[in-house]
N, C-alpha and C. Protein backbone atom coordinates (compact mmCIF):
# COMPACT_ATOMS: atom_id res chain seq x y z
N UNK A 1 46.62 293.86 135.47
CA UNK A 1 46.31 292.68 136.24
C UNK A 1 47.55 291.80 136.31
N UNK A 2 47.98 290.82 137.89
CA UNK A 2 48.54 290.44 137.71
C UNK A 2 48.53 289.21 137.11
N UNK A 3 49.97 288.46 136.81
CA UNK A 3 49.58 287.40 136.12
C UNK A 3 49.17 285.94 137.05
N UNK A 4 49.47 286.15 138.45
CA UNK A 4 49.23 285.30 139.26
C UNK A 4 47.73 285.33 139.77
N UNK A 5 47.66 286.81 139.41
CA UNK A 5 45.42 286.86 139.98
C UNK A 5 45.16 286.10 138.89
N UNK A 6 45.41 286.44 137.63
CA UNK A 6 45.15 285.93 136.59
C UNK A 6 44.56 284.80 136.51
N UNK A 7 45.47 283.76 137.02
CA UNK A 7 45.85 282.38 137.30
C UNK A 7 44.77 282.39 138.15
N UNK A 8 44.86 282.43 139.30
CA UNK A 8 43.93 282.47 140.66
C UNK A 8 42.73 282.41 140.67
N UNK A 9 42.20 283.86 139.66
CA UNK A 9 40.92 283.81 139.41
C UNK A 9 40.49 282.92 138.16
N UNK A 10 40.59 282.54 137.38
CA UNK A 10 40.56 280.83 136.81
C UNK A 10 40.74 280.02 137.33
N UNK A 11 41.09 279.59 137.84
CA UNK A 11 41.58 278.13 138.39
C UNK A 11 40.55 278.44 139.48
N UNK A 12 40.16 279.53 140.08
CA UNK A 12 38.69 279.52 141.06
C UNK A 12 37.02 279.14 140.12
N UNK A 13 37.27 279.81 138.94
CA UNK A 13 36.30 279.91 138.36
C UNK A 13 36.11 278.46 137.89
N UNK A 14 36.93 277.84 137.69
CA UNK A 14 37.19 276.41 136.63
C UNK A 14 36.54 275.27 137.93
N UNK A 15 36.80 275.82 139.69
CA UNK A 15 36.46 274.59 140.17
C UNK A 15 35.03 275.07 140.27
N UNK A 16 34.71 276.15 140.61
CA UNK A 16 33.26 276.75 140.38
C UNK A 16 32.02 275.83 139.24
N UNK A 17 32.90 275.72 138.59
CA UNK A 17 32.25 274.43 137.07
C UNK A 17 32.40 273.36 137.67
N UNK A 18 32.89 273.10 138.26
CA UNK A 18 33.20 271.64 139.13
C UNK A 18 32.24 271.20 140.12
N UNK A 19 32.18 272.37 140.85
CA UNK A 19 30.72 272.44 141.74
C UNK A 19 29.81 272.27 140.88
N UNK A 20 29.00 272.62 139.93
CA UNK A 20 28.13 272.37 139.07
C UNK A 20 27.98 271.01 138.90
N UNK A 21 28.74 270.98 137.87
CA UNK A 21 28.88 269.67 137.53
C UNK A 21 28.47 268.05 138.73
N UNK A 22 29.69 268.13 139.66
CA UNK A 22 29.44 267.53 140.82
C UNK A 22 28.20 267.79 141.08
N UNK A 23 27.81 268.69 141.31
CA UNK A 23 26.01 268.80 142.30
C UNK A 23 25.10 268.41 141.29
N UNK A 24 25.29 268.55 139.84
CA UNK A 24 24.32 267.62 139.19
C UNK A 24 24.67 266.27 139.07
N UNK A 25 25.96 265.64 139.48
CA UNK A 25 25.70 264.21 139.10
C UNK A 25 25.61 263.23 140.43
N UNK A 26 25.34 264.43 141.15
CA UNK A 26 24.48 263.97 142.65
C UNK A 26 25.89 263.31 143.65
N UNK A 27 27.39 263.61 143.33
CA UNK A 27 28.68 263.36 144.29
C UNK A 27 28.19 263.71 145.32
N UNK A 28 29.12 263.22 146.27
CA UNK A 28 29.26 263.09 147.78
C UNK A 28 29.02 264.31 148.54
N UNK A 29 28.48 265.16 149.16
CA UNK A 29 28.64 266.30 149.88
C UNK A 29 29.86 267.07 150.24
N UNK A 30 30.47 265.83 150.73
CA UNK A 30 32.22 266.42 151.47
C UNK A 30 32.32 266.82 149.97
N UNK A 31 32.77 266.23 149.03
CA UNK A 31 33.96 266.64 147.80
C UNK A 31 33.02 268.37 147.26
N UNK A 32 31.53 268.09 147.09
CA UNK A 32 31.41 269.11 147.04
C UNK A 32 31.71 270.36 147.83
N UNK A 33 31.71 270.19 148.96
CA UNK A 33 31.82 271.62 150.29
C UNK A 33 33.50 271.85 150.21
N UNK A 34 34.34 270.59 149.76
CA UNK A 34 35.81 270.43 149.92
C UNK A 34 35.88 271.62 148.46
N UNK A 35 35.29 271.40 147.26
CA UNK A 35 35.20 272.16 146.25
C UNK A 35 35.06 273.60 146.17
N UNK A 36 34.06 273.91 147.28
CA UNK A 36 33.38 275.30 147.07
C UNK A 36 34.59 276.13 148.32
N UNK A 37 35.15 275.14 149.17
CA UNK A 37 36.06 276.05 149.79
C UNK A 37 37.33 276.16 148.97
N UNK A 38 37.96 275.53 148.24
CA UNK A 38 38.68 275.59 147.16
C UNK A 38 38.71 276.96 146.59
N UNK A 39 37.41 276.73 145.54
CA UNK A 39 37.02 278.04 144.92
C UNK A 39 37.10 279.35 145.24
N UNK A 40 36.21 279.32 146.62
CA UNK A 40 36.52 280.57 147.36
C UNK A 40 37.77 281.46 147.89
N UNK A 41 38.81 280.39 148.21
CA UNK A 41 40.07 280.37 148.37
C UNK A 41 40.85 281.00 147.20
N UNK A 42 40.86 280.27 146.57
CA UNK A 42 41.12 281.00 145.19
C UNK A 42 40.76 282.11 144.12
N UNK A 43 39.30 282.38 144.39
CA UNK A 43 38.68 283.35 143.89
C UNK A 43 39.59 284.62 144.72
N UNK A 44 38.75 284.91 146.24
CA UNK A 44 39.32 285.35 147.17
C UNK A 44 41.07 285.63 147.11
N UNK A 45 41.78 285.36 146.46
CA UNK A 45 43.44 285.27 146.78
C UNK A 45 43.56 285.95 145.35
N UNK A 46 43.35 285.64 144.41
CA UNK A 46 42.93 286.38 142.97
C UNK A 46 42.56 287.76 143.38
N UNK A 47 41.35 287.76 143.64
CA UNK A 47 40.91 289.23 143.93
C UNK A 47 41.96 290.13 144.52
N UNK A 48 42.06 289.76 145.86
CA UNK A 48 42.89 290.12 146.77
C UNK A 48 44.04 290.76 146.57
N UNK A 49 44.68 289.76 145.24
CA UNK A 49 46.08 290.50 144.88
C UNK A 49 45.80 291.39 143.68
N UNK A 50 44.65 291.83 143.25
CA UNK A 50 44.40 293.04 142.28
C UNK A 50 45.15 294.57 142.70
N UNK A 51 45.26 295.14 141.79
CA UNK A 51 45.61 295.99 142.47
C UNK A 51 44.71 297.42 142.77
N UNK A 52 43.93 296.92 142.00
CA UNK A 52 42.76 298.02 142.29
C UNK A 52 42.40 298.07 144.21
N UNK A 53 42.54 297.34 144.49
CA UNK A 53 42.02 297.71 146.19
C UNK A 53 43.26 298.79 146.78
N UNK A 54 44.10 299.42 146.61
CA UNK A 54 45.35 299.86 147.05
C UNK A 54 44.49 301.45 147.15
């Protein structure tokens, strides 16, 4: 694995907790949807550079 998916896929997972968090303490919609595209972004770019898909 690389060390930048590495990175990628944490720092996706970490805002993923963020979404949580936020949606239970009832925040704004935007910051949440601004959050979950974040995540995905990052999850997604993590994955992506695995090298298992080759």
């Amino acid at each position: 694995m690389n060390g930048l998916s590495t990175i990628l896929i944490v720092v996706g997972l970490f805002l993923l907790g963020g979404i949580y968090s936020f949606a239970k303490q009832q925040m704004p919609k935007g910051v949440i949807v601004l959050l979950s595209v974040a995540a995905a972004m990052c999850l997604a770019a993590g994955v992506l550079r695995l090298d298992v898909w080759a």
